[in-house]
PDB file of N, CA and C in Angstrom:
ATOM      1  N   UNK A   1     111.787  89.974  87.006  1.00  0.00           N
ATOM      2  CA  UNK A   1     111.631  88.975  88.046  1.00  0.00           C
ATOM      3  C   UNK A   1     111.555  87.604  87.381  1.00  0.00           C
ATOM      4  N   UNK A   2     112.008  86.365  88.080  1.00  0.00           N
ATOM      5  CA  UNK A   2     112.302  85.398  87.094  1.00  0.00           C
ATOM      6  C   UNK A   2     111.313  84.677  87.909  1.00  0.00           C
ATOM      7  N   UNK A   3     111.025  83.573  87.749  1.00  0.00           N
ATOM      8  CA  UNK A   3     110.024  82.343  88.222  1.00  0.00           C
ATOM      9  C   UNK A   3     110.160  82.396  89.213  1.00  0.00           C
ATOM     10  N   UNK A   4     111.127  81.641  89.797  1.00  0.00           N
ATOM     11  CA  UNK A   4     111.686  81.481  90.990  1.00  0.00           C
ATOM     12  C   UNK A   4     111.576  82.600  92.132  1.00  0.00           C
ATOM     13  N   UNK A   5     111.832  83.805  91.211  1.00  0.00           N
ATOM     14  CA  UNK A   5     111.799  84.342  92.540  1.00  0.00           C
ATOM     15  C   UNK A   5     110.034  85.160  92.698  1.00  0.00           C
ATOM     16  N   UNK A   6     109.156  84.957  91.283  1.00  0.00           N
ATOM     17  CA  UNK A   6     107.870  85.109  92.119  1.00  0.00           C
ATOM     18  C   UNK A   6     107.117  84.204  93.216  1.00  0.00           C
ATOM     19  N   UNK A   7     107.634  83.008  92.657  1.00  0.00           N
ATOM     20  CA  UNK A   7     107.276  81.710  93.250  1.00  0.00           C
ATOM     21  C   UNK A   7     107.743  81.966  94.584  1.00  0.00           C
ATOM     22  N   UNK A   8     108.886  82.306  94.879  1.00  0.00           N
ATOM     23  CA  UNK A   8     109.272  82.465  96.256  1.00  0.00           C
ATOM     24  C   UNK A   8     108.541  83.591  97.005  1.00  0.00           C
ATOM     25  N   UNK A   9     108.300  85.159  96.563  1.00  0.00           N
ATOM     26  CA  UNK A   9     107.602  86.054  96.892  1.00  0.00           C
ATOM     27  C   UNK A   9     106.182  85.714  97.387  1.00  0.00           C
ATOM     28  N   UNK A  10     105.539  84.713  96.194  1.00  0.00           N
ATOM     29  CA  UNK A  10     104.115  84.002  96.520  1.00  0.00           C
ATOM     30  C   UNK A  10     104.210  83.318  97.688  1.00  0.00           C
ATOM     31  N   UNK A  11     105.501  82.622  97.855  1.00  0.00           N
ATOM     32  CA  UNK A  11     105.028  81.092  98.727  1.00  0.00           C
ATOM     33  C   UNK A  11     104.609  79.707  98.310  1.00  0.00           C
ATOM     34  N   UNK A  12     104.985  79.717  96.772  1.00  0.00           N
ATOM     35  CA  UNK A  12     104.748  78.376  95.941  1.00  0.00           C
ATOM     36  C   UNK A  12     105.694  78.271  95.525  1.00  0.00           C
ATOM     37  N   UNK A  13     105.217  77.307  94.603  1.00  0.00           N
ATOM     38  CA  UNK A  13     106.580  76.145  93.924  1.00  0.00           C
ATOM     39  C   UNK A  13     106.174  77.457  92.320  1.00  0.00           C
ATOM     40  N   UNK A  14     107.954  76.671  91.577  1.00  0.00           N
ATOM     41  CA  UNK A  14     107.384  77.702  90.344  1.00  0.00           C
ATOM     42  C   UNK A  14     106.440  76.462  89.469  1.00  0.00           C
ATOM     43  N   UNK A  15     105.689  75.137  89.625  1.00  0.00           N
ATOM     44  CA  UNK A  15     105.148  74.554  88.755  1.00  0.00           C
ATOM     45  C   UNK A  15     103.681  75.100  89.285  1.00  0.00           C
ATOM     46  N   UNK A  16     103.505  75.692  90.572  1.00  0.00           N
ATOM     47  CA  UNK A  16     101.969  76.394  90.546  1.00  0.00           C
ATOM     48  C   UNK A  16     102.228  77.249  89.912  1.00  0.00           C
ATOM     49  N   UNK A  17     103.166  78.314  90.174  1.00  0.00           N
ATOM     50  CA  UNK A  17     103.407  79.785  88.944  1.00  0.00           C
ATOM     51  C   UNK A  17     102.730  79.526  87.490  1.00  0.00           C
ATOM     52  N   UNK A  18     103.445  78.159  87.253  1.00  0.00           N
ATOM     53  CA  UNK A  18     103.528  78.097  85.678  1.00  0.00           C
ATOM     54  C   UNK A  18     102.360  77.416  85.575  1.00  0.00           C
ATOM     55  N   UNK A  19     101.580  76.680  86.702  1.00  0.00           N
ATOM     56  CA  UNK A  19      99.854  76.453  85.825  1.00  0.00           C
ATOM     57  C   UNK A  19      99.361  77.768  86.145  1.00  0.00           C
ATOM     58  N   UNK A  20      99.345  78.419  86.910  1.00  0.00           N
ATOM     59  CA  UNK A  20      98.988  79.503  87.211  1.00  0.00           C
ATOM     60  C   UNK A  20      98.986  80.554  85.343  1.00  0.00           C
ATOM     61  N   UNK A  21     100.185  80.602  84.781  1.00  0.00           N
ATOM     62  CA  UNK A  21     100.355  81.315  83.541  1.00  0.00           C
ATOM     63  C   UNK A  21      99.044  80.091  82.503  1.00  0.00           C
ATOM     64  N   UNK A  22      99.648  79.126  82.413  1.00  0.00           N
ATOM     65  CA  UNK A  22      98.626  78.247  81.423  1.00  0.00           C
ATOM     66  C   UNK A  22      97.290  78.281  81.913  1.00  0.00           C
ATOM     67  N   UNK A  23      96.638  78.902  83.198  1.00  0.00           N
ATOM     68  CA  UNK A  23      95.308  79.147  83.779  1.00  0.00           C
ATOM     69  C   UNK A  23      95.118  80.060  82.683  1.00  0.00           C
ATOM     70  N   UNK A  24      95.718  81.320  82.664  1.00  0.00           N
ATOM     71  CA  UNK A  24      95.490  82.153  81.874  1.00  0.00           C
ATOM     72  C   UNK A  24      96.070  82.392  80.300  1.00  0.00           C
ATOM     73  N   UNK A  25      95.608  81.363  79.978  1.00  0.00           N
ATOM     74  CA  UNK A  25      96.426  80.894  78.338  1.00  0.00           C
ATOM     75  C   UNK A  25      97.417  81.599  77.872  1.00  0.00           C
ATOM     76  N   UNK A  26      98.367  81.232  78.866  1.00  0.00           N
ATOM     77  CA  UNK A  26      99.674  81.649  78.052  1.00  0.00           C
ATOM     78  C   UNK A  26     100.717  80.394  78.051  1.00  0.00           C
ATOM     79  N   UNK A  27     101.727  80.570  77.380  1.00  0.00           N
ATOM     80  CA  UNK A  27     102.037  78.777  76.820  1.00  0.00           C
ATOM     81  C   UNK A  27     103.179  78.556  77.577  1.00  0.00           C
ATOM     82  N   UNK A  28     103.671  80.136  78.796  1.00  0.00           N
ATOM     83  CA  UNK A  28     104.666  79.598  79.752  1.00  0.00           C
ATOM     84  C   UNK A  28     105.099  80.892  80.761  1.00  0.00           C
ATOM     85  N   UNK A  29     105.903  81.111  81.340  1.00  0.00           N
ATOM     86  CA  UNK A  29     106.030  82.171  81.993  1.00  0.00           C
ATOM     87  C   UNK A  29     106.353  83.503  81.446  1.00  0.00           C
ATOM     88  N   UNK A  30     107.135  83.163  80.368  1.00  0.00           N
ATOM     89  CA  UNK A  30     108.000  84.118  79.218  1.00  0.00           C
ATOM     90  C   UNK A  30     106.760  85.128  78.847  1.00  0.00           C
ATOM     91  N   UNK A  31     105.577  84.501  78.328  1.00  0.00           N
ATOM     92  CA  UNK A  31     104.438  84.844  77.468  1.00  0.00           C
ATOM     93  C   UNK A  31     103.614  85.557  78.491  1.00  0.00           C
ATOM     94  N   UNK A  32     103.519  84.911  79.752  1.00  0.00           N
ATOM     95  CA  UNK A  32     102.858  86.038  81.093  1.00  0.00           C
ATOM     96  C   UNK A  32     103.942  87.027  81.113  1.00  0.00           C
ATOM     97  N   UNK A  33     104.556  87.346  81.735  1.00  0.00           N
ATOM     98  CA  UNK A  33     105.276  88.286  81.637  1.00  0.00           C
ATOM     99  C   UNK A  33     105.182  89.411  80.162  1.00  0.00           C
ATOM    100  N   UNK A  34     105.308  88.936  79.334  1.00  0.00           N
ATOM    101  CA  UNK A  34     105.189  89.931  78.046  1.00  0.00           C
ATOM    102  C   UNK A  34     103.805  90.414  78.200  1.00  0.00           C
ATOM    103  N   UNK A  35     102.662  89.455  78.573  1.00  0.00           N
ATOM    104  CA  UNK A  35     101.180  89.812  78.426  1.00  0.00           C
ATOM    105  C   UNK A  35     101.050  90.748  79.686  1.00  0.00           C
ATOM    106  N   UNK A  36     101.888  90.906  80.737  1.00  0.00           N
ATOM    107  CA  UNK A  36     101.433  91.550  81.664  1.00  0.00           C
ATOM    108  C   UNK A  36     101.894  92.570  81.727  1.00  0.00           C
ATOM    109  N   UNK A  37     103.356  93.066  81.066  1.00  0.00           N
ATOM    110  CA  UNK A  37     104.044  94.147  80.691  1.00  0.00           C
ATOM    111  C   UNK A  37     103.099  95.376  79.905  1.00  0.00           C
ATOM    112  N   UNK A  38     102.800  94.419  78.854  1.00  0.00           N
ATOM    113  CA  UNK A  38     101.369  95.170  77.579  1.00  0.00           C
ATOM    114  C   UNK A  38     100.261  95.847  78.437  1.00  0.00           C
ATOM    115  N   UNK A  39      99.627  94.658  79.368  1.00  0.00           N
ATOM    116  CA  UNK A  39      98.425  95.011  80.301  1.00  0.00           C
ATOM    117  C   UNK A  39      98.750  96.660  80.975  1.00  0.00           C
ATOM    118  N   UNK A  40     100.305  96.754  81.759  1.00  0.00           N
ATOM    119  CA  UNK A  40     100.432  97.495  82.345  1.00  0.00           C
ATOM    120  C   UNK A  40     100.785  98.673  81.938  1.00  0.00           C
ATOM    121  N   UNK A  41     101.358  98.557  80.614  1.00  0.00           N
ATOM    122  CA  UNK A  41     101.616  99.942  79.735  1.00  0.00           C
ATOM    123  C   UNK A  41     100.558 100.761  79.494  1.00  0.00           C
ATOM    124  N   UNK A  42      99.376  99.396  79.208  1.00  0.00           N
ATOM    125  CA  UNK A  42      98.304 100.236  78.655  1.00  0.00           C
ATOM    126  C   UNK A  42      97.199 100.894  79.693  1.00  0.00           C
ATOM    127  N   UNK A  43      97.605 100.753  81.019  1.00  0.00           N
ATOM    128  CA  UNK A  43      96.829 100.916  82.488  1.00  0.00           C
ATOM    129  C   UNK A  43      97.457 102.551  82.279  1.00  0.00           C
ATOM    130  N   UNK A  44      98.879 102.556  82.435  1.00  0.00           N
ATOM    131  CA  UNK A  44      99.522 103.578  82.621  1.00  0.00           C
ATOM    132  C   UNK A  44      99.055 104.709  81.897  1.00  0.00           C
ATOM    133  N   UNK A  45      99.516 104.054  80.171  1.00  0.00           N
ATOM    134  CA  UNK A  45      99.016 105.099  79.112  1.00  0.00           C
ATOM    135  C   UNK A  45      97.153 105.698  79.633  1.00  0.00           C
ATOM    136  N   UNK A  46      96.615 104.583  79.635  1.00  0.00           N
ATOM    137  CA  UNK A  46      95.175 105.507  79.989  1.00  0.00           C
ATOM    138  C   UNK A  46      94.735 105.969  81.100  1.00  0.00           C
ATOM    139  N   UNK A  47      95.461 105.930  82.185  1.00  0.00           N
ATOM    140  CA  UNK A  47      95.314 106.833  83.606  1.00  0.00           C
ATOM    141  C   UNK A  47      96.076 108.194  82.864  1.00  0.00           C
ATOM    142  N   UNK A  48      97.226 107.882  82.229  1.00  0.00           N
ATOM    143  CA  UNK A  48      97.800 109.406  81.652  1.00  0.00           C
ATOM    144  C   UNK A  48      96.523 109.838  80.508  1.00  0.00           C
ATOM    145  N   UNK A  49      96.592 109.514  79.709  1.00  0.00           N
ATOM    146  CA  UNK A  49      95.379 110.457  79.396  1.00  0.00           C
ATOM    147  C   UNK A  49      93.823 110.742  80.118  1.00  0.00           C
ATOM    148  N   UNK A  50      92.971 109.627  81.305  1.00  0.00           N
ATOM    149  CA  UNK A  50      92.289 110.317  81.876  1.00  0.00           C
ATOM    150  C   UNK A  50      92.795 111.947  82.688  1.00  0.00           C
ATOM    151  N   UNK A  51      93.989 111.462  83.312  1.00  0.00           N
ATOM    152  CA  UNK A  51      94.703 112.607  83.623  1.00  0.00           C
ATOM    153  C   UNK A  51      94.543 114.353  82.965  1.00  0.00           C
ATOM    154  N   UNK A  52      94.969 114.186  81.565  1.00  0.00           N
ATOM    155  CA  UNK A  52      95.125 115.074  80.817  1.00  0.00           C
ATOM    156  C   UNK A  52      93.847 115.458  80.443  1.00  0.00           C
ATOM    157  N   UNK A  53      92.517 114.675  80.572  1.00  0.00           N
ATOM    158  CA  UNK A  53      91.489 115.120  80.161  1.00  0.00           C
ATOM    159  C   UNK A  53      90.870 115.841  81.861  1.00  0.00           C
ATOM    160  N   UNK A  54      91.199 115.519  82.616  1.00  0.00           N
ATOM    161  CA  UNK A  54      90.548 116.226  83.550  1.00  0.00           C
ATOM    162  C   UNK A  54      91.297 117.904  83.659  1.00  0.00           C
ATOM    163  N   UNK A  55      92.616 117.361  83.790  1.00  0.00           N
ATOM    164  CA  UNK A  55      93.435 118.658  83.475  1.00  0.00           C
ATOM    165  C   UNK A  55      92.384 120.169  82.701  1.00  0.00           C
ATOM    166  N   UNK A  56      92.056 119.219  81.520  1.00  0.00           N
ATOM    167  CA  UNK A  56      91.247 120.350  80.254  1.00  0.00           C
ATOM    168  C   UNK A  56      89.764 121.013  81.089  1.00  0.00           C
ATOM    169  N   UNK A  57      89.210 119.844  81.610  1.00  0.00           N
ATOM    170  CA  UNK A  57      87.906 120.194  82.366  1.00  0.00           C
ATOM    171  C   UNK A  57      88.408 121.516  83.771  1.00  0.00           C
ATOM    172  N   UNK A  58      89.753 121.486  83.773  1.00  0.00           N
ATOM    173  CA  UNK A  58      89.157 122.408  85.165  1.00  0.00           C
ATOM    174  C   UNK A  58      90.304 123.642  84.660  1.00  0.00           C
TER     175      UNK A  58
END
């Protein structure tokens, strides 16, 4: 998804998007996006292993 079109999904301009990314210290949209990709891999990866550990419990 590129700026523009979160900005449009939101209902803002992409220069709120992009203070929006520098709110959360990143140095532009490029760098949110990579940081949020990471965030979400690692959501995934550890719901899959809570997963696998309940699996063992029952």
């Amino acid at each position: 998804m590129t700026i523009r079109e979160l900005a449009e999904a939101a209902g803002v301009s992409t220069t709120t998007v992009l203070r929006f990314c520098r709110k959360l210290q990143c140095e532009g949209y490029s760098e949110f996006r990579v940081r949020l990709n990471y965030i979400s891999s690692r959501m995934s990866l550890n719901r899959q292993i809570s997963a696998q550990r309940n699996n063992e419990l029952f």
